[in-house]
PDB file of N, CA and C in Angstrom:
ATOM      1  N   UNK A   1     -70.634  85.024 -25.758  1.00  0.00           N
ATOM      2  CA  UNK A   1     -69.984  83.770 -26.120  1.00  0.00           C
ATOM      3  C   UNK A   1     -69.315  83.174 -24.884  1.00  0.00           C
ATOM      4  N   UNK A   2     -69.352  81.920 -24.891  1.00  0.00           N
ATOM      5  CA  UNK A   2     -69.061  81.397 -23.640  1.00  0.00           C
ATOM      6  C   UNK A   2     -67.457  81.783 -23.515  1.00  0.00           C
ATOM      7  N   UNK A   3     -66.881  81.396 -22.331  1.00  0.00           N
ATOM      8  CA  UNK A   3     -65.063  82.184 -21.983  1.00  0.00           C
ATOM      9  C   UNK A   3     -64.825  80.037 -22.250  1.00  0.00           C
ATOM     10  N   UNK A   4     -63.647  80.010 -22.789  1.00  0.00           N
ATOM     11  CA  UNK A   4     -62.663  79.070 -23.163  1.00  0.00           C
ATOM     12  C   UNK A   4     -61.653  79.334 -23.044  1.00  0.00           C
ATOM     13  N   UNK A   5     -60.903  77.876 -21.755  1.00  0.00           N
ATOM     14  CA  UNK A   5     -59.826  77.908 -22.369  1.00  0.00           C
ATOM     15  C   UNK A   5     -58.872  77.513 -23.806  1.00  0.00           C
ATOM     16  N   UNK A   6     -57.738  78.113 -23.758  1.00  0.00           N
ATOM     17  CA  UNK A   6     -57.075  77.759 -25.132  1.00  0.00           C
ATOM     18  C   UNK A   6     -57.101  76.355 -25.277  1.00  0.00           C
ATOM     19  N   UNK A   7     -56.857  75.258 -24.457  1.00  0.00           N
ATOM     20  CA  UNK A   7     -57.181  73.885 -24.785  1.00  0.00           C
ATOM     21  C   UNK A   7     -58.089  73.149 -24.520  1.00  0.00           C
ATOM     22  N   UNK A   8     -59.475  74.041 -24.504  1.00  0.00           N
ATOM     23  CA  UNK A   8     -60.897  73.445 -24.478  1.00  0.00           C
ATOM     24  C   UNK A   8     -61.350  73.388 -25.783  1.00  0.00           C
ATOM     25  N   UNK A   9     -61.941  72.497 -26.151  1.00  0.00           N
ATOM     26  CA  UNK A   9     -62.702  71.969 -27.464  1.00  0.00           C
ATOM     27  C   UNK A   9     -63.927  72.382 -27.251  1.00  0.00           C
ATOM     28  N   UNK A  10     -64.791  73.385 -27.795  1.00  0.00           N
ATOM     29  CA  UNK A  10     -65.813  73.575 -27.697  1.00  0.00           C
ATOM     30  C   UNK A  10     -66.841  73.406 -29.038  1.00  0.00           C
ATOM     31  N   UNK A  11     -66.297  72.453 -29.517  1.00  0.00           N
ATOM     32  CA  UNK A  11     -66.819  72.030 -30.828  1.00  0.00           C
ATOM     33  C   UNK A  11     -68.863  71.225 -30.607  1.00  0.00           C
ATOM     34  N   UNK A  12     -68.300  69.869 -29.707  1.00  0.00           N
ATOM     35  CA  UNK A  12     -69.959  69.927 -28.369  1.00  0.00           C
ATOM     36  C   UNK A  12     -70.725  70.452 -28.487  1.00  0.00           C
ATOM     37  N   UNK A  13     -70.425  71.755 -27.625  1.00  0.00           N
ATOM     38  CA  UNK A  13     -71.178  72.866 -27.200  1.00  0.00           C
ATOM     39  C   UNK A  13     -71.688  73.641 -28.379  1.00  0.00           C
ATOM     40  N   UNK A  14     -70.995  74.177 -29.637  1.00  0.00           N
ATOM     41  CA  UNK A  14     -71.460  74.591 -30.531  1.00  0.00           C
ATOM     42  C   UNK A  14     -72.218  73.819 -31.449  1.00  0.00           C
ATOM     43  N   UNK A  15     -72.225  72.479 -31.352  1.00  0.00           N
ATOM     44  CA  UNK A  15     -72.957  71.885 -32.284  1.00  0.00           C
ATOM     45  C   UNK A  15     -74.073  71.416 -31.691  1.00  0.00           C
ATOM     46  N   UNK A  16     -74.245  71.414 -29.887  1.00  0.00           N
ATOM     47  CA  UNK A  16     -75.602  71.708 -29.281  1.00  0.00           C
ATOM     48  C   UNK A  16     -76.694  73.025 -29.601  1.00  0.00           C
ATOM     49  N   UNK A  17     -75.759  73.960 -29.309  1.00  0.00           N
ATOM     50  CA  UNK A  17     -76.004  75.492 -29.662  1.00  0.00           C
ATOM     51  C   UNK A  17     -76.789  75.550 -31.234  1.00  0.00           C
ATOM     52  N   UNK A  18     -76.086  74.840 -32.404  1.00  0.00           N
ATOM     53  CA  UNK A  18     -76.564  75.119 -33.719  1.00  0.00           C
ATOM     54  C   UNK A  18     -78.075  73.846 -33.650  1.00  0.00           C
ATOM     55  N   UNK A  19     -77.947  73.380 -32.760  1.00  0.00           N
ATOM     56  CA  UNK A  19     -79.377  72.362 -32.883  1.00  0.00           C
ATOM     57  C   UNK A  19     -80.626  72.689 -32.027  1.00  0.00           C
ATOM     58  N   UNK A  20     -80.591  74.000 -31.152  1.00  0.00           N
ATOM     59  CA  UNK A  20     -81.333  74.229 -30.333  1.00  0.00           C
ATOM     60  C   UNK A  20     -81.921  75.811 -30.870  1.00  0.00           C
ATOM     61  N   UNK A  21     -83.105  76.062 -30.463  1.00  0.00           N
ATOM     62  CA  UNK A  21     -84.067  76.924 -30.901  1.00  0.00           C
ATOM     63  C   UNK A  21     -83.704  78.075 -30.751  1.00  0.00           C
ATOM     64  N   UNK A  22     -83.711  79.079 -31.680  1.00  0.00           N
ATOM     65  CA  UNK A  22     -82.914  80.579 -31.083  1.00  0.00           C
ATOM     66  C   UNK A  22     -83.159  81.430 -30.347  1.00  0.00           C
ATOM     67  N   UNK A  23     -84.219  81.248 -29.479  1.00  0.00           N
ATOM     68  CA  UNK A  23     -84.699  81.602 -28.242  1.00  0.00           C
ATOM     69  C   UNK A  23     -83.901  80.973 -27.135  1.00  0.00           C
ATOM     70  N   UNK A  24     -83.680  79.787 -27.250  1.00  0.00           N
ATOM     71  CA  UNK A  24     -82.636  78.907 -26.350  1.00  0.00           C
ATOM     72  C   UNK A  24     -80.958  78.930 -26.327  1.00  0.00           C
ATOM     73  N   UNK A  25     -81.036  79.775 -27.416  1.00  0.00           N
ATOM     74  CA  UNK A  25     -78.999  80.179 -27.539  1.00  0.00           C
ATOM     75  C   UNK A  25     -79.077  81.519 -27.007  1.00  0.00           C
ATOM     76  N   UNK A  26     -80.182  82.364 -27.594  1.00  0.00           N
ATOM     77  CA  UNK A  26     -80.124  83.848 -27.210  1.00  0.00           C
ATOM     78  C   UNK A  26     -80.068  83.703 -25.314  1.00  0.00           C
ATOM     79  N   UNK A  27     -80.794  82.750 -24.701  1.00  0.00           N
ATOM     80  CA  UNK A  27     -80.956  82.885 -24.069  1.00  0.00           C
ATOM     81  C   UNK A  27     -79.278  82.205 -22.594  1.00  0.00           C
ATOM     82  N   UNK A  28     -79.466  80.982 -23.425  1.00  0.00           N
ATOM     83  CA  UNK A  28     -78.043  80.592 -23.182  1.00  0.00           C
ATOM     84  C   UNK A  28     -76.771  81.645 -23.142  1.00  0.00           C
ATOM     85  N   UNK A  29     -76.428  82.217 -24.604  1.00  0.00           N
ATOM     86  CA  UNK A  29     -75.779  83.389 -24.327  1.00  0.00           C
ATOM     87  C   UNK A  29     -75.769  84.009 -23.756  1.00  0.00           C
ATOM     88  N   UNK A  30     -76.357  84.346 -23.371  1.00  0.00           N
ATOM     89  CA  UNK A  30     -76.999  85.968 -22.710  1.00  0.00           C
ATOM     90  C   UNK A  30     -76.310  86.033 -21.312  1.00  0.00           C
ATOM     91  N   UNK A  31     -77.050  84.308 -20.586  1.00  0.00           N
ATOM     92  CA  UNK A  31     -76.855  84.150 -19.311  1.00  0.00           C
ATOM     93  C   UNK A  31     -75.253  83.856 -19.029  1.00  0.00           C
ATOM     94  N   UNK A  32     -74.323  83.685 -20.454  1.00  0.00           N
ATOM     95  CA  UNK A  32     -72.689  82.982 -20.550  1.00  0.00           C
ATOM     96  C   UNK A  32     -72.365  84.444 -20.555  1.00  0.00           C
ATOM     97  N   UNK A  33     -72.796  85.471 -20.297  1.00  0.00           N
ATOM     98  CA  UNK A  33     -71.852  87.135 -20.190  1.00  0.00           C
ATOM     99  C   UNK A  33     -71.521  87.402 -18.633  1.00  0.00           C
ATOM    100  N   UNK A  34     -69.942  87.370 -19.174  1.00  0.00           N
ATOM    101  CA  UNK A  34     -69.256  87.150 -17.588  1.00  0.00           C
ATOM    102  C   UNK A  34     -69.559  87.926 -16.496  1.00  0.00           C
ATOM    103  N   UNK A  35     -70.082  88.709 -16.620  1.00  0.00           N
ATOM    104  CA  UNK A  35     -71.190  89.677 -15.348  1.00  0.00           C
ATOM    105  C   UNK A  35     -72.288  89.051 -14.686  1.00  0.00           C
ATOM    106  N   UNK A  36     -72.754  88.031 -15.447  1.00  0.00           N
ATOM    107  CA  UNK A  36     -74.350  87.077 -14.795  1.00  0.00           C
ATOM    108  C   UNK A  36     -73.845  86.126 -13.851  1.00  0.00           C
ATOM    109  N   UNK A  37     -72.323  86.061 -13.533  1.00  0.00           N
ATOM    110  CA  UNK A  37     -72.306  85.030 -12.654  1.00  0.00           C
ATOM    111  C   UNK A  37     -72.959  84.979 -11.444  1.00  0.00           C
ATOM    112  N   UNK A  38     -73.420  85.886 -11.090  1.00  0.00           N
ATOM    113  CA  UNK A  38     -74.459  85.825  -9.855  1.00  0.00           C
ATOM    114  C   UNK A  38     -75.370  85.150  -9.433  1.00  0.00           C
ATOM    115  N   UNK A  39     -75.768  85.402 -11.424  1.00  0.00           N
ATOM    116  CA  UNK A  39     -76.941  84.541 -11.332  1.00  0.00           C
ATOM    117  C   UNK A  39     -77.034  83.331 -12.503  1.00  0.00           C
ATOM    118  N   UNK A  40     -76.026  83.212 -12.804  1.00  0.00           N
ATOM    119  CA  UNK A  40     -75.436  81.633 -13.651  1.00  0.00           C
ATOM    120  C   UNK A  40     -75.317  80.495 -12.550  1.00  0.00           C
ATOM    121  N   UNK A  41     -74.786  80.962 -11.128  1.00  0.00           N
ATOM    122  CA  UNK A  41     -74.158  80.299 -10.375  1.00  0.00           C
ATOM    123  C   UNK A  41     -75.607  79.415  -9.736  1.00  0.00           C
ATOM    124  N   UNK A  42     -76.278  80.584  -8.761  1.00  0.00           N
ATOM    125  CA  UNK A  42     -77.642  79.538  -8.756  1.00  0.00           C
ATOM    126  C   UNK A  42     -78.528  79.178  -9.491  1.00  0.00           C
ATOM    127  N   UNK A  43     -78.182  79.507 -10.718  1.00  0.00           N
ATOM    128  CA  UNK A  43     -79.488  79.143 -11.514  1.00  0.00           C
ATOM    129  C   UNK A  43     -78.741  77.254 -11.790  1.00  0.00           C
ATOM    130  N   UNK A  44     -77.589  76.968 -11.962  1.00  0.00           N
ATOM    131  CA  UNK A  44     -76.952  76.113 -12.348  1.00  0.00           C
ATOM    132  C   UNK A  44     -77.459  75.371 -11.406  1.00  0.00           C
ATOM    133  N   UNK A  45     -76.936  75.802 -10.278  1.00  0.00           N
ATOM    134  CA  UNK A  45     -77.052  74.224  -8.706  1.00  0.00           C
ATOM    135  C   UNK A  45     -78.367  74.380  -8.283  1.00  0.00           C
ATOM    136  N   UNK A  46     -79.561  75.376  -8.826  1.00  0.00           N
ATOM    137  CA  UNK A  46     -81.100  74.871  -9.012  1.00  0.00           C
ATOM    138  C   UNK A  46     -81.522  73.948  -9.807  1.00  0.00           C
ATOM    139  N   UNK A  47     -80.519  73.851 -11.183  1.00  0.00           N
ATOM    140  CA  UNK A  47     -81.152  72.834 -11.700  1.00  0.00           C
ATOM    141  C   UNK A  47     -80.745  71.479 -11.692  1.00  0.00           C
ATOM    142  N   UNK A  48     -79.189  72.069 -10.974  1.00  0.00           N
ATOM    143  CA  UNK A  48     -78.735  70.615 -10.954  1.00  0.00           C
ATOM    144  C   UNK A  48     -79.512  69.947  -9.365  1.00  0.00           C
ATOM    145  N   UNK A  49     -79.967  70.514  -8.570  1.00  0.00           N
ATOM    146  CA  UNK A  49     -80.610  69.748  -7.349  1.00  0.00           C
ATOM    147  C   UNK A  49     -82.473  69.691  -8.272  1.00  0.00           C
ATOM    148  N   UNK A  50     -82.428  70.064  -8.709  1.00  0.00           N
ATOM    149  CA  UNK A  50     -83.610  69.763  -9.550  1.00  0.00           C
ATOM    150  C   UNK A  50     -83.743  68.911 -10.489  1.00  0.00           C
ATOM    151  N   UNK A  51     -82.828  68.293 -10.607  1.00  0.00           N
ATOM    152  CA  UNK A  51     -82.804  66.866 -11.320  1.00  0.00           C
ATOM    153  C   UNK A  51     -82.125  66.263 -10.657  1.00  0.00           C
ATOM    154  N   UNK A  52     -81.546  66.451  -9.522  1.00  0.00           N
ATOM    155  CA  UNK A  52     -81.583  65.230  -9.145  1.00  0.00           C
ATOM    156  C   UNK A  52     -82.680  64.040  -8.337  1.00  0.00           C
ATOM    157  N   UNK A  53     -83.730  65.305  -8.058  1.00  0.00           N
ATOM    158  CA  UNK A  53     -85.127  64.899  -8.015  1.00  0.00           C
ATOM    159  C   UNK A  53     -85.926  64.901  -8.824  1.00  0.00           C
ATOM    160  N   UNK A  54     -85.645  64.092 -10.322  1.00  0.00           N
ATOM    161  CA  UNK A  54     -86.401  64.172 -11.259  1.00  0.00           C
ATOM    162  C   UNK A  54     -87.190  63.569 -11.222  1.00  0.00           C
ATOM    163  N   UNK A  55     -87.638  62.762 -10.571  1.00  0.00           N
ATOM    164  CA  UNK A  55     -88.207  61.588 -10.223  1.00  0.00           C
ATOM    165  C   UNK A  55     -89.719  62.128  -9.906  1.00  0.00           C
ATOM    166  N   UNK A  56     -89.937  63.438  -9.523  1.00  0.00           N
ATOM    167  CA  UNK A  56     -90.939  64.367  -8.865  1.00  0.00           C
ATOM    168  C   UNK A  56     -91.559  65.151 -10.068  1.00  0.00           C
ATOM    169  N   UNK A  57     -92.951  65.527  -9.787  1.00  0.00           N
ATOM    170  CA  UNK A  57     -93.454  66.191 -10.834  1.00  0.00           C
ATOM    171  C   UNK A  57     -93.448  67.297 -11.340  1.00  0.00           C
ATOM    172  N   UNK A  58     -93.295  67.923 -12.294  1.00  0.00           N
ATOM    173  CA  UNK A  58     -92.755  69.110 -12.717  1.00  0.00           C
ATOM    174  C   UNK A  58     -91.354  69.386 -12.946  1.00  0.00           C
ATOM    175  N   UNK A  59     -90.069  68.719 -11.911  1.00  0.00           N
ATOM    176  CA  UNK A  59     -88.985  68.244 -12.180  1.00  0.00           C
ATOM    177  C   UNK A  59     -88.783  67.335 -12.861  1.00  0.00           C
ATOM    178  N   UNK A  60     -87.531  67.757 -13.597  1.00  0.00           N
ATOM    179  CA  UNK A  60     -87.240  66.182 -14.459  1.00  0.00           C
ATOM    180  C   UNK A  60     -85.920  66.183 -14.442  1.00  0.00           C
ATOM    181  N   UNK A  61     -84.866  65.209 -15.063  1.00  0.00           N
ATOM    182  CA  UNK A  61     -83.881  64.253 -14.960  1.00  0.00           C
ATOM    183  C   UNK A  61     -83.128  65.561 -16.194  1.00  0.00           C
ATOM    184  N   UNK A  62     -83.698  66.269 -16.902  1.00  0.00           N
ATOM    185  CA  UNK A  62     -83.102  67.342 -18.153  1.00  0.00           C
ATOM    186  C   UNK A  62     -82.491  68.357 -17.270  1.00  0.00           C
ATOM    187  N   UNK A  63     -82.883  68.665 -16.103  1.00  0.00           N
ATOM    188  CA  UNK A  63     -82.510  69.903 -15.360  1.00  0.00           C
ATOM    189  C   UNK A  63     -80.503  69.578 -14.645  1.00  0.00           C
ATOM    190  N   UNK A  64     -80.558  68.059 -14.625  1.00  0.00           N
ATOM    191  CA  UNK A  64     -78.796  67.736 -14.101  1.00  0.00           C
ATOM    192  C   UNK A  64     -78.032  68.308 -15.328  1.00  0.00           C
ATOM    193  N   UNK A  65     -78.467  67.694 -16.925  1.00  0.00           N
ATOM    194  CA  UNK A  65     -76.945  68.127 -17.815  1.00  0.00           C
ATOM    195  C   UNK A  65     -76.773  69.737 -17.410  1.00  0.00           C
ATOM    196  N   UNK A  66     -78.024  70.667 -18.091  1.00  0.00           N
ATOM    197  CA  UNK A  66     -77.967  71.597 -18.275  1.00  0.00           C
ATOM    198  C   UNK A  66     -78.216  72.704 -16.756  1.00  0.00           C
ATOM    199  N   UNK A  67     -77.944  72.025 -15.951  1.00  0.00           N
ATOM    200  CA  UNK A  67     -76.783  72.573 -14.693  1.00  0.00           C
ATOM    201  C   UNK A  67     -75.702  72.510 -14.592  1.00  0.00           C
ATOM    202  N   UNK A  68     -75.315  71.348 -14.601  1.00  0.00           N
ATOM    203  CA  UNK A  68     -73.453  71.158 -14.898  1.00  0.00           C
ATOM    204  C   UNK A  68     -73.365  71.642 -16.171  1.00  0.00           C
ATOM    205  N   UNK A  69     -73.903  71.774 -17.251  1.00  0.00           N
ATOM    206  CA  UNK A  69     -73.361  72.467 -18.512  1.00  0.00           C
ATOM    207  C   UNK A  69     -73.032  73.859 -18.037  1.00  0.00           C
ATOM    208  N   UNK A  70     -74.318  74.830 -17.732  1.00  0.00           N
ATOM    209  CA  UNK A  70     -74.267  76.283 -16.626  1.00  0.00           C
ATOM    210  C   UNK A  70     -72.902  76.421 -15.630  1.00  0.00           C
ATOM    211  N   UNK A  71     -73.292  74.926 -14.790  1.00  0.00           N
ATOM    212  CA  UNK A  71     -71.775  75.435 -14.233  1.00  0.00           C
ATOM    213  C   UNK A  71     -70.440  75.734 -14.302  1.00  0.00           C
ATOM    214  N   UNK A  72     -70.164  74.274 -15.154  1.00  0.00           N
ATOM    215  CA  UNK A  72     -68.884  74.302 -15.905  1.00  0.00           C
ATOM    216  C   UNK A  72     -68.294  75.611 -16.583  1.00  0.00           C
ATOM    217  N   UNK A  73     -69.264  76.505 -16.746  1.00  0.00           N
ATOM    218  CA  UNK A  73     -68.721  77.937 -17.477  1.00  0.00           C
ATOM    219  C   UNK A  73     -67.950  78.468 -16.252  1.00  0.00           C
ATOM    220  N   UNK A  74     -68.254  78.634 -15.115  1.00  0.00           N
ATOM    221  CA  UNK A  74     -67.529  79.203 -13.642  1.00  0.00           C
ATOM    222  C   UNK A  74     -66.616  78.617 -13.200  1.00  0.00           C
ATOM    223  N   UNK A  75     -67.057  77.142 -13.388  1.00  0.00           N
ATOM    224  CA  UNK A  75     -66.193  75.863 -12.653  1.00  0.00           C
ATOM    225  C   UNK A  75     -65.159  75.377 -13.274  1.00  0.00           C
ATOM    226  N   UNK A  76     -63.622  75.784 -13.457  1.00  0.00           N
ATOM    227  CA  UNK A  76     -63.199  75.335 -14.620  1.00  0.00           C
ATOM    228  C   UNK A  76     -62.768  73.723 -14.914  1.00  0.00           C
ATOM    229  N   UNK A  77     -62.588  72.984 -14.123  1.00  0.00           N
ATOM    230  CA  UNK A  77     -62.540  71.779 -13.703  1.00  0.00           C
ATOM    231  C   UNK A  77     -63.740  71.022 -14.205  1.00  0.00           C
ATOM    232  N   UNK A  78     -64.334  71.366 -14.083  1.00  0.00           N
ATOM    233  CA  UNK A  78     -65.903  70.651 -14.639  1.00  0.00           C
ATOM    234  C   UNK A  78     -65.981  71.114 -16.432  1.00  0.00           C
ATOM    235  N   UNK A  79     -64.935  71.834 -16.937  1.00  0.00           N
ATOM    236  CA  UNK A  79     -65.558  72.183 -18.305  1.00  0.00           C
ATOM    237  C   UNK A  79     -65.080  71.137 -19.619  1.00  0.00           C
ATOM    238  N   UNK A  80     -63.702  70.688 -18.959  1.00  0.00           N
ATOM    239  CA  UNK A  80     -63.162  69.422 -20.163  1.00  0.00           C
ATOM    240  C   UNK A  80     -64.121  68.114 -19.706  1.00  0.00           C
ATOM    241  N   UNK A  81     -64.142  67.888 -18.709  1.00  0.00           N
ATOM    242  CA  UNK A  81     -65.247  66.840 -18.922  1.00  0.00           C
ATOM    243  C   UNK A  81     -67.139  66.426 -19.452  1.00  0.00           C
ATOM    244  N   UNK A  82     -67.490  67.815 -18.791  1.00  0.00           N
ATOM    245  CA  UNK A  82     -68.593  68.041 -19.690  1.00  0.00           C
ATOM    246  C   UNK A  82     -68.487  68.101 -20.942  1.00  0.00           C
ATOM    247  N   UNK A  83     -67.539  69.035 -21.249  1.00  0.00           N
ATOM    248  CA  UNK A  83     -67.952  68.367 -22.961  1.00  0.00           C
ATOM    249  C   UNK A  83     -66.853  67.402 -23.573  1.00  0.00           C
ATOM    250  N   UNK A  84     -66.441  66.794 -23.151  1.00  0.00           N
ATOM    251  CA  UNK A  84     -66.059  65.536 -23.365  1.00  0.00           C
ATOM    252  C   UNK A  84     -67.538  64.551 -23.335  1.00  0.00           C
ATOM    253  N   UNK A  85     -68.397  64.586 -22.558  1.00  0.00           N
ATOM    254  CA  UNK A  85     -69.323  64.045 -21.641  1.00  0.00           C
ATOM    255  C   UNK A  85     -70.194  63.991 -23.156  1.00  0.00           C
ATOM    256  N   UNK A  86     -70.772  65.384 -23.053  1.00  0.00           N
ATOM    257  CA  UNK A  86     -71.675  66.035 -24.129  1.00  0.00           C
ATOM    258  C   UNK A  86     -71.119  65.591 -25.573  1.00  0.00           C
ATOM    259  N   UNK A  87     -69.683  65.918 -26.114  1.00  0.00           N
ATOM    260  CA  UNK A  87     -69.368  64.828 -27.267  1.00  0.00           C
ATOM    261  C   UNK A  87     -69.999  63.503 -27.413  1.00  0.00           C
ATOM    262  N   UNK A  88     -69.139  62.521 -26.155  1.00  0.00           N
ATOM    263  CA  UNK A  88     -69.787  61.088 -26.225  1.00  0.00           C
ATOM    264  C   UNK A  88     -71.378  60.947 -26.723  1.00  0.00           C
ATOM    265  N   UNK A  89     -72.223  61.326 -25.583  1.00  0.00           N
ATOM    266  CA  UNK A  89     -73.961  61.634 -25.748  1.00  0.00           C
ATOM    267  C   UNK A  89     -73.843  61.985 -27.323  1.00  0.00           C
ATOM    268  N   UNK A  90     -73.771  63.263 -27.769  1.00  0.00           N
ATOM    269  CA  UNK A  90     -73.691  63.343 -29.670  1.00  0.00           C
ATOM    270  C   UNK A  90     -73.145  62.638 -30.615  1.00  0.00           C
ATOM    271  N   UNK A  91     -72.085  61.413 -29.590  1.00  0.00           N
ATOM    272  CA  UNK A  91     -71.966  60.560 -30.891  1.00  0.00           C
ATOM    273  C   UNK A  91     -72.582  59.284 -30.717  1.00  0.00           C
ATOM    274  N   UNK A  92     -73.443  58.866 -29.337  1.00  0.00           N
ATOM    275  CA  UNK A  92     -74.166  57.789 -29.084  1.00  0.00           C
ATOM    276  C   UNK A  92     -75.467  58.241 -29.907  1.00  0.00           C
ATOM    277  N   UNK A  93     -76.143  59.390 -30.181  1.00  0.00           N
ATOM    278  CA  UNK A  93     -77.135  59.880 -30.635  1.00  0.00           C
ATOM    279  C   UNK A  93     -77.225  59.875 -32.148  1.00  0.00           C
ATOM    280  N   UNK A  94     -75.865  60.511 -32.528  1.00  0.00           N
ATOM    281  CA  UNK A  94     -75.727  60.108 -34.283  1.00  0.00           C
ATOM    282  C   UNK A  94     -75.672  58.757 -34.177  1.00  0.00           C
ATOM    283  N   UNK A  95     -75.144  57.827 -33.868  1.00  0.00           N
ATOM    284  CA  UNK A  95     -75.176  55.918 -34.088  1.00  0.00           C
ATOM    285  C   UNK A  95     -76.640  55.737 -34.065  1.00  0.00           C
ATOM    286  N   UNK A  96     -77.324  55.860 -32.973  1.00  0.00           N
ATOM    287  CA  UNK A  96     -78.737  55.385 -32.694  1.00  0.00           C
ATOM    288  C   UNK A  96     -79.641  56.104 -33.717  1.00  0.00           C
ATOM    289  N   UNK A  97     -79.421  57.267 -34.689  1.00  0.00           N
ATOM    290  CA  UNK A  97     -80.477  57.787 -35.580  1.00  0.00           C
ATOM    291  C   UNK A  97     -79.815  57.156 -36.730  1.00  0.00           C
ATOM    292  N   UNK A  98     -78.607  56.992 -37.124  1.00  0.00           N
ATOM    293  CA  UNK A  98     -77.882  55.951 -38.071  1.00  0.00           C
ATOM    294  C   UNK A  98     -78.533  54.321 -38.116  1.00  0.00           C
ATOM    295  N   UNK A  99     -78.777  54.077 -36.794  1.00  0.00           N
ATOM    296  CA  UNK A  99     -79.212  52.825 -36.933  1.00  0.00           C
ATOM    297  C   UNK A  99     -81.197  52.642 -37.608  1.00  0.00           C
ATOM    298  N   UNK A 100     -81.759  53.680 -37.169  1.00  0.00           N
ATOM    299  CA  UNK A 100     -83.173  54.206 -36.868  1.00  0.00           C
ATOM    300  C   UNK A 100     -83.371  54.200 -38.590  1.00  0.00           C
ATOM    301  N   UNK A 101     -82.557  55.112 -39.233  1.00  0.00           N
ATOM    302  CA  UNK A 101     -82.861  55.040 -40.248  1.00  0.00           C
ATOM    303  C   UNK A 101     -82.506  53.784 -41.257  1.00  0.00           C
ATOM    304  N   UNK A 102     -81.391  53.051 -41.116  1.00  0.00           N
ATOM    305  CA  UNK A 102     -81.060  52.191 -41.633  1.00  0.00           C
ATOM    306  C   UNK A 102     -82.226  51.214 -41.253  1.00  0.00           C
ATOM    307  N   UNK A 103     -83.085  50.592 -39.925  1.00  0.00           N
ATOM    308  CA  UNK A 103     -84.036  50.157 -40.096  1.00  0.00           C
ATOM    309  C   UNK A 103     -85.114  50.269 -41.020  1.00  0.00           C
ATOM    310  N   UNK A 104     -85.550  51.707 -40.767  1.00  0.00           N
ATOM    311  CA  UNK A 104     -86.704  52.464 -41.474  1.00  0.00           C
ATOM    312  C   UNK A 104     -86.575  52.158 -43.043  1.00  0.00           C
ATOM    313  N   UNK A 105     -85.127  52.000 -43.522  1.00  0.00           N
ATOM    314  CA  UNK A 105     -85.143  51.924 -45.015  1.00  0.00           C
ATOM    315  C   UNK A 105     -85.574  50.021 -44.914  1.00  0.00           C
ATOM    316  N   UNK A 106     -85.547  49.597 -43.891  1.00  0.00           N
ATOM    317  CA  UNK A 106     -85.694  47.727 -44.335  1.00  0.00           C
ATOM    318  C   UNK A 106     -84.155  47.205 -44.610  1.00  0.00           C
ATOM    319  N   UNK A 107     -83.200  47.865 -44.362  1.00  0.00           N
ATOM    320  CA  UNK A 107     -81.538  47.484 -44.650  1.00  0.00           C
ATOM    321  C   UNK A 107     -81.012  47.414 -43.730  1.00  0.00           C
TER     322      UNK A 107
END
């Protein structure tokens, strides 16, 4: 389970976690056990320099969140804003499938 502080909201993160495939939490987890920082640390700023050349093939623009998401577990400075960040994105995403369907019905 990821380490939190007492006044981090990790509400975000768990409601990313409950929407993603359980191969992808097991795996997420796994890599959030405070011993992997070794290899949390570059796996994070691989993907975050890997999107930032998403632009390139085989790279894509998905590899920046879920680097700074990776990092933010080490970085503690980076962790209230990511998911602050990651909130916003989940509630621009519920509006836009709110709206999607309200089309789809003709209303």
């Amino acid at each position: 389970m990821p380490r939190l502080s007492p006044a981090t909201d990790d509400r975000p993160l768990q409601r990313l976690l409950a929407a993603l495939p359980a191969p992808m939490v097991r795996a997420y987890r796994w890599l959030c056990r405070p011993h992997l920082v070794w290899l949390r640390v570059p796996l994070a700023l691989m993907l975050f320099l890997g999107g930032c050349v998403g632009f390139l093939p085989i790279l894509g623009f998905w590899m920046l969140p879920l680097g700074v998401l990776l990092l933010a577990e080490d970085v503690p400075f980076l962790r209230r804003p990511t998911l602050r960040c990651l909130g916003k994105v989940q509630g621009w995403w519920d509006q836009y499938r709110l709206k999607r369907r309200r089309s789809d019905r003709g209303g």
